[in-house]
PDB file of N, CA and C in Angstrom:
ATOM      1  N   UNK A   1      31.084 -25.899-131.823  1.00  0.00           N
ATOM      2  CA  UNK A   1      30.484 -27.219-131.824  1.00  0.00           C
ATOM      3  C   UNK A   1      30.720 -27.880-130.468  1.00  0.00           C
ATOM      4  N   UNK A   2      29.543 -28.674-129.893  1.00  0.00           N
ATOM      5  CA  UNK A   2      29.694 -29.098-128.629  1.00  0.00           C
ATOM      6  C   UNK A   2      30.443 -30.829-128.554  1.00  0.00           C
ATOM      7  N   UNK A   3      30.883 -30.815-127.924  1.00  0.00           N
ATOM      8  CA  UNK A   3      31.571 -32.262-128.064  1.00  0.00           C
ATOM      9  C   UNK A   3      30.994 -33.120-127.541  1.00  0.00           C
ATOM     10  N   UNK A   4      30.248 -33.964-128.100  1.00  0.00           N
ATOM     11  CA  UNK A   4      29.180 -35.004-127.417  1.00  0.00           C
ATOM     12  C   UNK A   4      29.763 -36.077-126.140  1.00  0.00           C
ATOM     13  N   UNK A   5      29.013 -36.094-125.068  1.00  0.00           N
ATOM     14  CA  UNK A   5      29.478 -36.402-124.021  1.00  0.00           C
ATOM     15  C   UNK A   5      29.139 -38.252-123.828  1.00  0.00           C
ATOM     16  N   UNK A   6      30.467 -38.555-123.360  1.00  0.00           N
ATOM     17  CA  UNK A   6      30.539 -40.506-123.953  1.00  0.00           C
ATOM     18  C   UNK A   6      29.908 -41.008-122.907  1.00  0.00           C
ATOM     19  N   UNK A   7      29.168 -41.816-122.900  1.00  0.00           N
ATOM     20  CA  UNK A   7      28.155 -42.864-122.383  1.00  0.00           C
ATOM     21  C   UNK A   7      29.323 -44.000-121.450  1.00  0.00           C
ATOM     22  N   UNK A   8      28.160 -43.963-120.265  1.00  0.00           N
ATOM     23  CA  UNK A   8      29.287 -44.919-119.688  1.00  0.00           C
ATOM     24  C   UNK A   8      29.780 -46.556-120.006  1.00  0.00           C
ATOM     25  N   UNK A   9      28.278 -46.549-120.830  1.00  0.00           N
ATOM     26  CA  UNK A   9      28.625 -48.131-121.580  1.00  0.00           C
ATOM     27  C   UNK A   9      29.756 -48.222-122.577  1.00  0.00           C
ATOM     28  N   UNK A  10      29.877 -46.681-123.901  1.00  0.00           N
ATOM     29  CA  UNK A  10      31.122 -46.739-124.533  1.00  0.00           C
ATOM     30  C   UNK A  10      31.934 -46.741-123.447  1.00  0.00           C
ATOM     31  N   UNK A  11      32.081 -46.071-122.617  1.00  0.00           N
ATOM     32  CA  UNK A  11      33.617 -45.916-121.763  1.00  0.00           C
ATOM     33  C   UNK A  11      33.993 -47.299-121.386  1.00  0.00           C
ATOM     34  N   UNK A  12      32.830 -48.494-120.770  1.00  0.00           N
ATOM     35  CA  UNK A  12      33.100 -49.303-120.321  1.00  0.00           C
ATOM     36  C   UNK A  12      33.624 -50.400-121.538  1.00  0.00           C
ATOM     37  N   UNK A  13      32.905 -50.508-122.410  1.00  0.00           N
ATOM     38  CA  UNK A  13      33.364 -51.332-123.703  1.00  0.00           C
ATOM     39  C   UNK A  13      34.342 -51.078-124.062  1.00  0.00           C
ATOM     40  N   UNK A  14      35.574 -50.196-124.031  1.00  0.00           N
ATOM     41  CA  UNK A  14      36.602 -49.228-124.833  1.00  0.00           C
ATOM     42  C   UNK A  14      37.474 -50.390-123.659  1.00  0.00           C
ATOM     43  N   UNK A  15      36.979 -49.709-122.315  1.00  0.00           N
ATOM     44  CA  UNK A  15      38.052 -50.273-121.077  1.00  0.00           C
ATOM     45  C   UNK A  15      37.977 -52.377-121.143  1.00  0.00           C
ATOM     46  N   UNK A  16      37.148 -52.817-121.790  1.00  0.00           N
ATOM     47  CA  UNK A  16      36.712 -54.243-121.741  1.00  0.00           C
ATOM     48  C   UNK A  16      37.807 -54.267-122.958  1.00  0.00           C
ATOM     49  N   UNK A  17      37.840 -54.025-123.944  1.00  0.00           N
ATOM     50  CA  UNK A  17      38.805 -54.557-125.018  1.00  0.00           C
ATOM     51  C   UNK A  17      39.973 -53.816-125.135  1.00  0.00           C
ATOM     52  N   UNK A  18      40.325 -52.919-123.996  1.00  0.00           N
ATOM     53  CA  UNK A  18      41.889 -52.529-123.895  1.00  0.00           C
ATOM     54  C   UNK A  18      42.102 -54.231-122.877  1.00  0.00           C
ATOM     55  N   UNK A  19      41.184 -54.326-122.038  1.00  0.00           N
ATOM     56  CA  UNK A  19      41.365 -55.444-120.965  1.00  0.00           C
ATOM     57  C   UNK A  19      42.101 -56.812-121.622  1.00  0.00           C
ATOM     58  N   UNK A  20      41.083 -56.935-122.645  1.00  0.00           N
ATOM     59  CA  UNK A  20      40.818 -57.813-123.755  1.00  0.00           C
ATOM     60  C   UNK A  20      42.064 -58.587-124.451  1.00  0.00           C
ATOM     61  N   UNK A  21      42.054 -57.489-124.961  1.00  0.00           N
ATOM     62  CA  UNK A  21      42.815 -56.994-126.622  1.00  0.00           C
ATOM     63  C   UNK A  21      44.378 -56.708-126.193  1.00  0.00           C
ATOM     64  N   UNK A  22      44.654 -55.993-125.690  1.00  0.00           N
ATOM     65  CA  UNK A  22      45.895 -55.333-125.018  1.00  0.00           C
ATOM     66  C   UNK A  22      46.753 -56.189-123.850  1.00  0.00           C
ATOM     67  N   UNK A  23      45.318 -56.504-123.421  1.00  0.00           N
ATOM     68  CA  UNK A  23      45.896 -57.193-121.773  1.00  0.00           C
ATOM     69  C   UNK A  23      46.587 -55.954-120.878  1.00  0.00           C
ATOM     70  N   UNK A  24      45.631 -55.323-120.525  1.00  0.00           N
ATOM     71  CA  UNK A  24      46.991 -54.156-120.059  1.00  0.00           C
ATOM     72  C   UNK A  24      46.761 -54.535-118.625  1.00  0.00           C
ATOM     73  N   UNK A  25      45.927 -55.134-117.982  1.00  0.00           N
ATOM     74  CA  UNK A  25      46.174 -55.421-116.895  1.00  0.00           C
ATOM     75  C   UNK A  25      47.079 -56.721-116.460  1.00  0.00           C
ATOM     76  N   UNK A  26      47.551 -56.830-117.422  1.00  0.00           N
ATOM     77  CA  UNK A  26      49.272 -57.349-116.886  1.00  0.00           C
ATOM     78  C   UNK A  26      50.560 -56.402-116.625  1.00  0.00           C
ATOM     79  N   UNK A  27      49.887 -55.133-116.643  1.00  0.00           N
ATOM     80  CA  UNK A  27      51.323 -54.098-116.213  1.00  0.00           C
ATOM     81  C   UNK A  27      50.691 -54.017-114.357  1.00  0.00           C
ATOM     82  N   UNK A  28      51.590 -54.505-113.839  1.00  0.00           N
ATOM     83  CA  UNK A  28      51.545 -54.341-112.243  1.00  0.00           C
ATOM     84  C   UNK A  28      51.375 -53.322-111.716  1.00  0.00           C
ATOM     85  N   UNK A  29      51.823 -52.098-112.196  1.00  0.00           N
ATOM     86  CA  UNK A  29      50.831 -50.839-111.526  1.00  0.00           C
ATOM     87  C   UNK A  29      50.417 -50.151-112.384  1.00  0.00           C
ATOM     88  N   UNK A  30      49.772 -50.781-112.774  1.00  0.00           N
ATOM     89  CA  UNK A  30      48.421 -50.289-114.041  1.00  0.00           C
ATOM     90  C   UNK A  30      47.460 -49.302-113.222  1.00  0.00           C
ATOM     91  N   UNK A  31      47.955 -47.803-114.001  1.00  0.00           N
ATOM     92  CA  UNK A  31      46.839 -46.679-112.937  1.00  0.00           C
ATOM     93  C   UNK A  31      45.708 -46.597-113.968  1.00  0.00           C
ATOM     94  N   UNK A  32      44.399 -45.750-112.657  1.00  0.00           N
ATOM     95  CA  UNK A  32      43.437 -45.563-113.666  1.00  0.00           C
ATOM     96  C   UNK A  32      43.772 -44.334-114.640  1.00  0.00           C
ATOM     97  N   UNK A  33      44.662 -43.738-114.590  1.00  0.00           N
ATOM     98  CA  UNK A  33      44.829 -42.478-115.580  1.00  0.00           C
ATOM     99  C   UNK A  33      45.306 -43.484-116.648  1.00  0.00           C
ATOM    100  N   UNK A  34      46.243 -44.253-116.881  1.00  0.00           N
ATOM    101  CA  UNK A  34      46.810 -45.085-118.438  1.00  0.00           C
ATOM    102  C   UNK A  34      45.687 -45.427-118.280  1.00  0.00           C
ATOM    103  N   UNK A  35      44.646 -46.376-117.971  1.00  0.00           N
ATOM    104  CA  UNK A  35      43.128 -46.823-118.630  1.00  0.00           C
ATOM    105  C   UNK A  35      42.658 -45.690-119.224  1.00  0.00           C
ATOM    106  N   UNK A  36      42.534 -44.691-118.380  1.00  0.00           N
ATOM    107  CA  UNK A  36      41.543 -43.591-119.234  1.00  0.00           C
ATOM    108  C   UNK A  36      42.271 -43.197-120.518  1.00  0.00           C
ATOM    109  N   UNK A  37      43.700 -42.771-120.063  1.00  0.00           N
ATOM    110  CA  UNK A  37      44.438 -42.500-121.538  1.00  0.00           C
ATOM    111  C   UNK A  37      44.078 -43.470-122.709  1.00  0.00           C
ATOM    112  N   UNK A  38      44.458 -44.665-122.467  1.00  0.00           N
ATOM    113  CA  UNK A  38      43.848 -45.588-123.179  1.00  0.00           C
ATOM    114  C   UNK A  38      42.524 -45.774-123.900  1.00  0.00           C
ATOM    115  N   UNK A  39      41.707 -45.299-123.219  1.00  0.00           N
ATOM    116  CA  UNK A  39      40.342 -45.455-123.800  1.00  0.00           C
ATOM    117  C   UNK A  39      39.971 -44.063-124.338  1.00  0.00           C
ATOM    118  N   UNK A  40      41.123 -43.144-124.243  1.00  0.00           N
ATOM    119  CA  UNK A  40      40.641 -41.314-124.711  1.00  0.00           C
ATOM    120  C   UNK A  40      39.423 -41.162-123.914  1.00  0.00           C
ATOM    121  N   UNK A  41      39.187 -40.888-122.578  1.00  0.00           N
ATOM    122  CA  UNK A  41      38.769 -40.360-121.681  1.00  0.00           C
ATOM    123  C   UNK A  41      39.722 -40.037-120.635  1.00  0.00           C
ATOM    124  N   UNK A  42      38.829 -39.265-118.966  1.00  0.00           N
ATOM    125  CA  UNK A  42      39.286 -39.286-118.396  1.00  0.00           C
ATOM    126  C   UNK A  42      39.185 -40.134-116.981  1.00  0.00           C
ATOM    127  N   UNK A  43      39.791 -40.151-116.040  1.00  0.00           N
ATOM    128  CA  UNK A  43      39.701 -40.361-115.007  1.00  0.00           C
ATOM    129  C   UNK A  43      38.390 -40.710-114.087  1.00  0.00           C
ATOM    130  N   UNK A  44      37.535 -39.370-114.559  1.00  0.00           N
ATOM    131  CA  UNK A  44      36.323 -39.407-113.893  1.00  0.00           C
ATOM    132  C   UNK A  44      35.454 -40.305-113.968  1.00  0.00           C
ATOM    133  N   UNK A  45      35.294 -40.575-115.580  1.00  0.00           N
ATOM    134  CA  UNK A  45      34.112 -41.202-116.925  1.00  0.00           C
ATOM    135  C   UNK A  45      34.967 -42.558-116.316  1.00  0.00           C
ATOM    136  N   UNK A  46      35.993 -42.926-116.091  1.00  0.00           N
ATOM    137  CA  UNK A  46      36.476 -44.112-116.104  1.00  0.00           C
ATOM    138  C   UNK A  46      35.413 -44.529-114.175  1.00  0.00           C
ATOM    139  N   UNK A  47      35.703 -43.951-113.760  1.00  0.00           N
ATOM    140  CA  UNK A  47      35.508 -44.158-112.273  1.00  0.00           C
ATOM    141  C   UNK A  47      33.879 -44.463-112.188  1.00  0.00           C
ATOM    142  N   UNK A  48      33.090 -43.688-113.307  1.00  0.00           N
ATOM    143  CA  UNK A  48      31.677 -43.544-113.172  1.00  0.00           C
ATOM    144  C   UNK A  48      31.424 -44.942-113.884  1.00  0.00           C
ATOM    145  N   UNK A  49      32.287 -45.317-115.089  1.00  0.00           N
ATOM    146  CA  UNK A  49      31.694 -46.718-115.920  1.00  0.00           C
ATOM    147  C   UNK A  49      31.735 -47.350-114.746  1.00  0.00           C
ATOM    148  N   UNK A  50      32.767 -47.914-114.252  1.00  0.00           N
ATOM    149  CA  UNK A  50      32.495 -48.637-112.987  1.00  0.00           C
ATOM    150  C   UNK A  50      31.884 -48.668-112.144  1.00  0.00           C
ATOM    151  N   UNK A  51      31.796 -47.779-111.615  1.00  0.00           N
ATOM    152  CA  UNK A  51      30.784 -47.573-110.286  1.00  0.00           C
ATOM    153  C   UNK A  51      29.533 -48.059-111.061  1.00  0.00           C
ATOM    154  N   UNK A  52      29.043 -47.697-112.219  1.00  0.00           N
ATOM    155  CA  UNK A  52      27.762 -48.304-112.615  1.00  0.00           C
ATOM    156  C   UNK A  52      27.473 -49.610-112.462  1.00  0.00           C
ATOM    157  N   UNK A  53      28.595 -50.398-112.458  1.00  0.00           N
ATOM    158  CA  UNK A  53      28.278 -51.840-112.487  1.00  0.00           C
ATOM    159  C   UNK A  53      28.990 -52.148-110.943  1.00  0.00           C
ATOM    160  N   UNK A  54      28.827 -51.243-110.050  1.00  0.00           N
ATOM    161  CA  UNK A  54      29.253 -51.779-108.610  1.00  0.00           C
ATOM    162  C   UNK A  54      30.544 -52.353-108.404  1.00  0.00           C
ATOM    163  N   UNK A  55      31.424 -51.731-109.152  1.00  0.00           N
ATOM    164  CA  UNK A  55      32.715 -51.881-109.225  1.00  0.00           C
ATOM    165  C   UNK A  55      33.795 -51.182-109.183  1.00  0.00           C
ATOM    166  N   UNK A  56      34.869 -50.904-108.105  1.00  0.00           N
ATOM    167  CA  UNK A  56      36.128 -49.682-108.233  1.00  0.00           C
ATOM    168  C   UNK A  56      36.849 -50.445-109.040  1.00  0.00           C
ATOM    169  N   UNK A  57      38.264 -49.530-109.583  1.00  0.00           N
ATOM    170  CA  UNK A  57      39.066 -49.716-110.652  1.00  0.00           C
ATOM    171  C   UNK A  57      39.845 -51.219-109.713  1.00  0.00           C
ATOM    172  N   UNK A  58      40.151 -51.009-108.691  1.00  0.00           N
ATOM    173  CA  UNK A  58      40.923 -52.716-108.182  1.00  0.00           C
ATOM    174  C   UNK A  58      40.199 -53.442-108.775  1.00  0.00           C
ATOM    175  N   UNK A  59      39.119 -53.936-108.377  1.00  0.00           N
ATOM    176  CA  UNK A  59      37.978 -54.656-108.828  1.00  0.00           C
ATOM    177  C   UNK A  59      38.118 -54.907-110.331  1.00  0.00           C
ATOM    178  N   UNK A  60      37.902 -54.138-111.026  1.00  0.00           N
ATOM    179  CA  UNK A  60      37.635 -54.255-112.339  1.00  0.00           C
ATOM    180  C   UNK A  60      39.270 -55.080-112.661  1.00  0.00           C
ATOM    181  N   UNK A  61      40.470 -54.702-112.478  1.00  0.00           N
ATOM    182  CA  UNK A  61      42.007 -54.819-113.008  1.00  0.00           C
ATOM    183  C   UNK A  61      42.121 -56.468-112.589  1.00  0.00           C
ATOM    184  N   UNK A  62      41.652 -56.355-111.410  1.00  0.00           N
ATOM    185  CA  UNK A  62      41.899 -57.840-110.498  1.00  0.00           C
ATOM    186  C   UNK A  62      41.264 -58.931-110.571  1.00  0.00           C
ATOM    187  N   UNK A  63      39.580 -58.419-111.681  1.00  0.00           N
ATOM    188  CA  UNK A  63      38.933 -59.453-111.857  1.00  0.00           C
ATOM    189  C   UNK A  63      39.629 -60.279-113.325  1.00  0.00           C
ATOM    190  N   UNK A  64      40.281 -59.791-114.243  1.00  0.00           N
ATOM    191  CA  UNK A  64      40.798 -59.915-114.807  1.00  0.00           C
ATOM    192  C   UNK A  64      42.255 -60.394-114.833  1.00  0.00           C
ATOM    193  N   UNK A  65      43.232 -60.496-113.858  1.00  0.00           N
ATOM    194  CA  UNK A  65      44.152 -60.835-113.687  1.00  0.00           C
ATOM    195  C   UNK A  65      44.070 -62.163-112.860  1.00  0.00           C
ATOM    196  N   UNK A  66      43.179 -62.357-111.987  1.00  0.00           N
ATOM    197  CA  UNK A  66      42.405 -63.722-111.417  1.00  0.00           C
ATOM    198  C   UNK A  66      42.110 -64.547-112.623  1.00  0.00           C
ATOM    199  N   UNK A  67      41.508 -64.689-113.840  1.00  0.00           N
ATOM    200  CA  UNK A  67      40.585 -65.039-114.785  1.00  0.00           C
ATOM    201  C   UNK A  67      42.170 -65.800-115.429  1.00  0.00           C
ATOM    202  N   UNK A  68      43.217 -64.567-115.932  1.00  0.00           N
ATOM    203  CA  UNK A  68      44.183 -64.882-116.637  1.00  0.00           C
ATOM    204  C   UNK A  68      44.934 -66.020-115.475  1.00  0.00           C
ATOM    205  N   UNK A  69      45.551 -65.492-114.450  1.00  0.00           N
ATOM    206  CA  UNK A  69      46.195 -66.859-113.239  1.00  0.00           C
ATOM    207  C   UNK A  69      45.370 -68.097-113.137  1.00  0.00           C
ATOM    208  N   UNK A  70      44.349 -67.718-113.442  1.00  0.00           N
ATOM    209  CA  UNK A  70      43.582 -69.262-113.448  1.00  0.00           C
ATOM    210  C   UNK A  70      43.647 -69.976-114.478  1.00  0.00           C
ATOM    211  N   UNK A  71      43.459 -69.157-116.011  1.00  0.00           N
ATOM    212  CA  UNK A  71      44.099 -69.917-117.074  1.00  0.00           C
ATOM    213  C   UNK A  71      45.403 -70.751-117.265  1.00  0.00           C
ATOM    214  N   UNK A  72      46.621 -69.860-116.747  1.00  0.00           N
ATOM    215  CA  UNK A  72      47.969 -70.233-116.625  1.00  0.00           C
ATOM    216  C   UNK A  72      47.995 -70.926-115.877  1.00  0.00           C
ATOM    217  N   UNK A  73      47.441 -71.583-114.984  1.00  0.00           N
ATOM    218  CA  UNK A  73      46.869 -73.054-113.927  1.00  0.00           C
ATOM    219  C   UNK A  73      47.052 -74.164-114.739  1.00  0.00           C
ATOM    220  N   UNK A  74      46.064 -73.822-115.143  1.00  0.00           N
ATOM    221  CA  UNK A  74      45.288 -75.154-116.061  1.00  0.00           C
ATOM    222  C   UNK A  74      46.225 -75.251-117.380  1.00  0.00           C
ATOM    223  N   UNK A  75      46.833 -74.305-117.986  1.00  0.00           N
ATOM    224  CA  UNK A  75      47.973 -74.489-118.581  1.00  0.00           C
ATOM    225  C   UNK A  75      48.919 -75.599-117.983  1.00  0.00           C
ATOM    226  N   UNK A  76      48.814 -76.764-118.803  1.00  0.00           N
ATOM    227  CA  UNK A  76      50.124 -77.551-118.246  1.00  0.00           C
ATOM    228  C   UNK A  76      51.486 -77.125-118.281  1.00  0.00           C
ATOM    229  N   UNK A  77      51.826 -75.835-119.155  1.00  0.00           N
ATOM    230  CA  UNK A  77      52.998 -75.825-119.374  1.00  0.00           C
ATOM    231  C   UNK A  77      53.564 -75.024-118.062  1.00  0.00           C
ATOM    232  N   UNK A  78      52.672 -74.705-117.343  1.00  0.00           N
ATOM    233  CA  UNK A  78      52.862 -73.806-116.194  1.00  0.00           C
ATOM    234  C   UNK A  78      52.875 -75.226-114.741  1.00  0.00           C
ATOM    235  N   UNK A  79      52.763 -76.285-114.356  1.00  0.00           N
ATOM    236  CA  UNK A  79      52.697 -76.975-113.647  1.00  0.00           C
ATOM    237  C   UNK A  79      53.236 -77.255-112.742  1.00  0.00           C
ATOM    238  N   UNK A  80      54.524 -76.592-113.375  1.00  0.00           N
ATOM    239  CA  UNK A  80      55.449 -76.858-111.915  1.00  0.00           C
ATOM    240  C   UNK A  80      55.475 -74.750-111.455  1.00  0.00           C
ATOM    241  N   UNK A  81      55.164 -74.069-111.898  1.00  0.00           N
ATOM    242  CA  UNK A  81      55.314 -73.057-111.923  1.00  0.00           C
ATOM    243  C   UNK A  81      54.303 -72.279-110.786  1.00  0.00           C
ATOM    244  N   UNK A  82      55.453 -71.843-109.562  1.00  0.00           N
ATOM    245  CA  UNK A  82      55.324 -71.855-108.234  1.00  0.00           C
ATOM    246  C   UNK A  82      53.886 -70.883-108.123  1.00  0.00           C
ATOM    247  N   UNK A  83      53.058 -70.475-106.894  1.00  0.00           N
ATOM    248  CA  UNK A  83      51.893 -69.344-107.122  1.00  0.00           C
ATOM    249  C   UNK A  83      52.638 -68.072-106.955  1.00  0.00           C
ATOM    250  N   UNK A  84      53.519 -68.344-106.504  1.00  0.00           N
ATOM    251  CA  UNK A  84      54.262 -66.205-106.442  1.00  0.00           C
ATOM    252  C   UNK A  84      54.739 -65.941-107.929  1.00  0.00           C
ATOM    253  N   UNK A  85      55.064 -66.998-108.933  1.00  0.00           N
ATOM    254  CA  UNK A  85      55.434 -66.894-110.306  1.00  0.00           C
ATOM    255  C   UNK A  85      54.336 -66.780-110.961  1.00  0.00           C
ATOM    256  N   UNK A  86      52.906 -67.370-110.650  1.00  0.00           N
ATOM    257  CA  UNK A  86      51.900 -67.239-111.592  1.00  0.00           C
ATOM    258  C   UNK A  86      51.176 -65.630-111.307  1.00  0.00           C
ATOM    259  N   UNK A  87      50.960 -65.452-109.907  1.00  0.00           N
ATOM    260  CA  UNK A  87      51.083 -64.065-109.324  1.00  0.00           C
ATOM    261  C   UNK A  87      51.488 -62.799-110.387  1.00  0.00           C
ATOM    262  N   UNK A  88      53.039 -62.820-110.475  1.00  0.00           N
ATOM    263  CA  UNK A  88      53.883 -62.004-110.999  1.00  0.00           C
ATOM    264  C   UNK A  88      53.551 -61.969-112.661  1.00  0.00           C
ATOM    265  N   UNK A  89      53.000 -63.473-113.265  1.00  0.00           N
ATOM    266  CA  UNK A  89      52.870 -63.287-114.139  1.00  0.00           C
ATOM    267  C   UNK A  89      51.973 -62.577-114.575  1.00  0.00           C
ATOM    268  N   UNK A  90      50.587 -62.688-113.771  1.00  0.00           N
ATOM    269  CA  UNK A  90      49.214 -62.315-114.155  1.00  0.00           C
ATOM    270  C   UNK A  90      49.478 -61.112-113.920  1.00  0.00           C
ATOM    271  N   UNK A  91      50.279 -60.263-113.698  1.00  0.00           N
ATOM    272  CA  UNK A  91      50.274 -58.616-113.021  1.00  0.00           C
ATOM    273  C   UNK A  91      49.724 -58.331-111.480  1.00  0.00           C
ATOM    274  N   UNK A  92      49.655 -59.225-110.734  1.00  0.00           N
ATOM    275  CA  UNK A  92      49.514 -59.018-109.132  1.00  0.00           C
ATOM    276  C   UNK A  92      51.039 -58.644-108.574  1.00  0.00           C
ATOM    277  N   UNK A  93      50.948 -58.016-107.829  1.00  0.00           N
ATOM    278  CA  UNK A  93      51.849 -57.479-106.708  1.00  0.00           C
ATOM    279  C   UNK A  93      52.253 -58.813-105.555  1.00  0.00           C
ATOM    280  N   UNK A  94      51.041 -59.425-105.005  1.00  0.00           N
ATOM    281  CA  UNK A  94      50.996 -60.296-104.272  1.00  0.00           C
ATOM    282  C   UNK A  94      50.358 -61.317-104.236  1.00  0.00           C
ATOM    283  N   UNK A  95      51.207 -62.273-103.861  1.00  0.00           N
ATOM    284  CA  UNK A  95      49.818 -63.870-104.101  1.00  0.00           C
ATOM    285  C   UNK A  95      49.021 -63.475-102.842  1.00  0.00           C
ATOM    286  N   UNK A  96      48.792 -62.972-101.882  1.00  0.00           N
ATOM    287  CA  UNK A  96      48.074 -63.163-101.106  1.00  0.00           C
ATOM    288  C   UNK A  96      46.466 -61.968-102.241  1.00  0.00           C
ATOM    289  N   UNK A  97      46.565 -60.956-103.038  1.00  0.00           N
ATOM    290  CA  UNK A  97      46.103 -60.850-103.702  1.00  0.00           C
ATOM    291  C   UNK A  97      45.368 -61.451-104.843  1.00  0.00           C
ATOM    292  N   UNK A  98      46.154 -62.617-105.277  1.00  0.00           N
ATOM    293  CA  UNK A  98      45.708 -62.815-106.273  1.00  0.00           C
ATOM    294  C   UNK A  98      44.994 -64.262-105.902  1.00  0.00           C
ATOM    295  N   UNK A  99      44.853 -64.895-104.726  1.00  0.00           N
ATOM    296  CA  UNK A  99      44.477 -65.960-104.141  1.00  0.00           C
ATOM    297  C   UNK A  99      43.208 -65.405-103.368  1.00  0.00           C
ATOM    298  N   UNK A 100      43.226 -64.329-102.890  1.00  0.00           N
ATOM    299  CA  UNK A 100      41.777 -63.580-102.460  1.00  0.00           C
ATOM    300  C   UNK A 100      41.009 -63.555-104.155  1.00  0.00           C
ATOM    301  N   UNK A 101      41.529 -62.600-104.935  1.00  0.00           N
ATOM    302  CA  UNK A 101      40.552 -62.866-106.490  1.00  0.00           C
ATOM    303  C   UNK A 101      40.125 -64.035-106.905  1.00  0.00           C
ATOM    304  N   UNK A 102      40.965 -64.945-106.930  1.00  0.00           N
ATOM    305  CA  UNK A 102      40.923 -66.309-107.316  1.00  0.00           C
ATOM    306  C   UNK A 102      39.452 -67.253-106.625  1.00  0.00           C
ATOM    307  N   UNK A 103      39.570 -67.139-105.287  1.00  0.00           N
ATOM    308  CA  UNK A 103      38.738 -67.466-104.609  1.00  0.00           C
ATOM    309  C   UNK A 103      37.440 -66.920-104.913  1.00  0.00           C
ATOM    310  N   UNK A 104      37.802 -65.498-105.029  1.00  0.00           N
ATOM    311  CA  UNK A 104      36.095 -64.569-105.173  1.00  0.00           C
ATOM    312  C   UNK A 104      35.609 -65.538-106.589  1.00  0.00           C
ATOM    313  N   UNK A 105      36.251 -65.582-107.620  1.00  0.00           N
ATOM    314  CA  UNK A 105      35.763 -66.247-108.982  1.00  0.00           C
ATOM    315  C   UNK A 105      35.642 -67.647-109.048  1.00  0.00           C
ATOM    316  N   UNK A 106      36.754 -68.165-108.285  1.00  0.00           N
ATOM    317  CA  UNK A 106      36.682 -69.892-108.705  1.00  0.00           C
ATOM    318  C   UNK A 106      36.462 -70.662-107.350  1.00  0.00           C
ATOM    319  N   UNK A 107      36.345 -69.474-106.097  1.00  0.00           N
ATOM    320  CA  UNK A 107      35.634 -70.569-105.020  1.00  0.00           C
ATOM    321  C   UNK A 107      36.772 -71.321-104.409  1.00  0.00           C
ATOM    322  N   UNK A 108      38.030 -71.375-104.626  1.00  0.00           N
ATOM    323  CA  UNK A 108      39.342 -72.000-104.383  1.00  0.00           C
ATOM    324  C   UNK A 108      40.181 -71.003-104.420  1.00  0.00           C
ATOM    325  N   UNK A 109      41.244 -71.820-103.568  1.00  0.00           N
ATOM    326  CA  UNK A 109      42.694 -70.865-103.906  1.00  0.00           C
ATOM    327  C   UNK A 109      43.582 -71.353-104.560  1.00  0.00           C
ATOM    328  N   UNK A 110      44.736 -70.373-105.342  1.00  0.00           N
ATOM    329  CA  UNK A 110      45.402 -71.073-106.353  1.00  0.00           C
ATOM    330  C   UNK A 110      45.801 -72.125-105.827  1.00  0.00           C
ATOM    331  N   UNK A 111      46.573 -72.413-104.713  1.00  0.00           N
ATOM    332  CA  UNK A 111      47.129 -73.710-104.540  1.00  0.00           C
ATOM    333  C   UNK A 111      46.225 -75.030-104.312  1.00  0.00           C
ATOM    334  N   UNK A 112      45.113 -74.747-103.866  1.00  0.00           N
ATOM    335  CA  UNK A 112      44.046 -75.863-103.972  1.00  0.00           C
ATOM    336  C   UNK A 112      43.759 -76.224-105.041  1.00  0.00           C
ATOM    337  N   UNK A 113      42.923 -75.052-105.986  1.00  0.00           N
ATOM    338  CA  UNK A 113      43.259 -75.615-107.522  1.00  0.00           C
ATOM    339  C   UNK A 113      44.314 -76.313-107.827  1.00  0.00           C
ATOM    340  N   UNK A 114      45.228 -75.871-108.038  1.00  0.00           N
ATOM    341  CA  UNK A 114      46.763 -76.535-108.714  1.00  0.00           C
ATOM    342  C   UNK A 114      46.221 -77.795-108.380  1.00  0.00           C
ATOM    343  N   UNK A 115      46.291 -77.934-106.667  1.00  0.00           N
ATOM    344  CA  UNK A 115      46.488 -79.717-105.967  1.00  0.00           C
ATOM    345  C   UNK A 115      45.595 -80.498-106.688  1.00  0.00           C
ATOM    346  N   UNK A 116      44.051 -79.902-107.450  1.00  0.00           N
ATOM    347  CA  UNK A 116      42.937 -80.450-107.881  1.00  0.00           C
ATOM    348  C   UNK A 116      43.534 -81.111-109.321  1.00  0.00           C
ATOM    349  N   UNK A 117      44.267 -80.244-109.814  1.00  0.00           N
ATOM    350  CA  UNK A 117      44.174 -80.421-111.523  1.00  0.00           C
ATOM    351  C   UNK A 117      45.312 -81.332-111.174  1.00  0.00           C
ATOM    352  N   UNK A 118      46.505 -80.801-110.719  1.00  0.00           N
ATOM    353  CA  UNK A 118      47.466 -81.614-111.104  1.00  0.00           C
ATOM    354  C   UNK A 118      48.137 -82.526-109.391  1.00  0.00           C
ATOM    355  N   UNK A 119      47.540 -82.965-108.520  1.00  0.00           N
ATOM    356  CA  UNK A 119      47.781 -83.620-107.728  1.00  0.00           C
ATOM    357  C   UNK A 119      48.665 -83.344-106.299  1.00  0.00           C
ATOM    358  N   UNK A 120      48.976 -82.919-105.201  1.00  0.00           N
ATOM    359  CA  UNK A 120      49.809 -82.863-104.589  1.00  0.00           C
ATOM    360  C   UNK A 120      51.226 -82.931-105.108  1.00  0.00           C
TER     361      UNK A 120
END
């Protein structure tokens, strides 16, 4: 029996609600082999969902960890809570990382935001 070969939209939907659901892109060196493990594929199928939508695996991990640091912003309970702490929280390595994502999505950088919501 031949083993039917997975579509890159399942691969990509599987990888959207490990994203989701799991949050696994809060583990800081989140490789693409644990995604693929994760989604029971491999490596390759993982590399191809993406590329379909004009996207490498940084891309995809980072758009998502931007999305979450921006939430924990606007979280008041986070307010005094420095950008290398919100960084670390979201699973970035570096604020200078996660202030480049930030920008690509919200047009600002974390610390400009912050100054917006909650004042100098």
């Amino acid at each position: 029996m031949k083993r039917r070969e997975q579509s890159d939209e399942e691969i990509y939907a599987r990888m959207m609600r490990l994203m989701q659901g799991k949050k696994l892109f809060l583990r800081k060196n989140l490789t693409r082999d644990e995604v693929a493990r994760e989604a029971m594929t491999n490596r390759t199928y993982v590399t191809r969902a993406l590329q379909g939508r004009g996207l490498n695996f940084s891309q995809f991990v980072n758009s998502f960890r931007a999305q979450y640091a921006i939430e924990l912003m606007l979280d008041g309970k986070h307010a005094d809570t420095s950008p290398a702490d919100i960084a670390e929280l979201s699973g970035f390595s570096h604020v200078a990382t996660m202030n480049r994502y930030i920008k690509k999505s919200a047009g600002s950088t974390a610390c400009a935001m912050r100054e917006r919501i909650f004042g100098p």
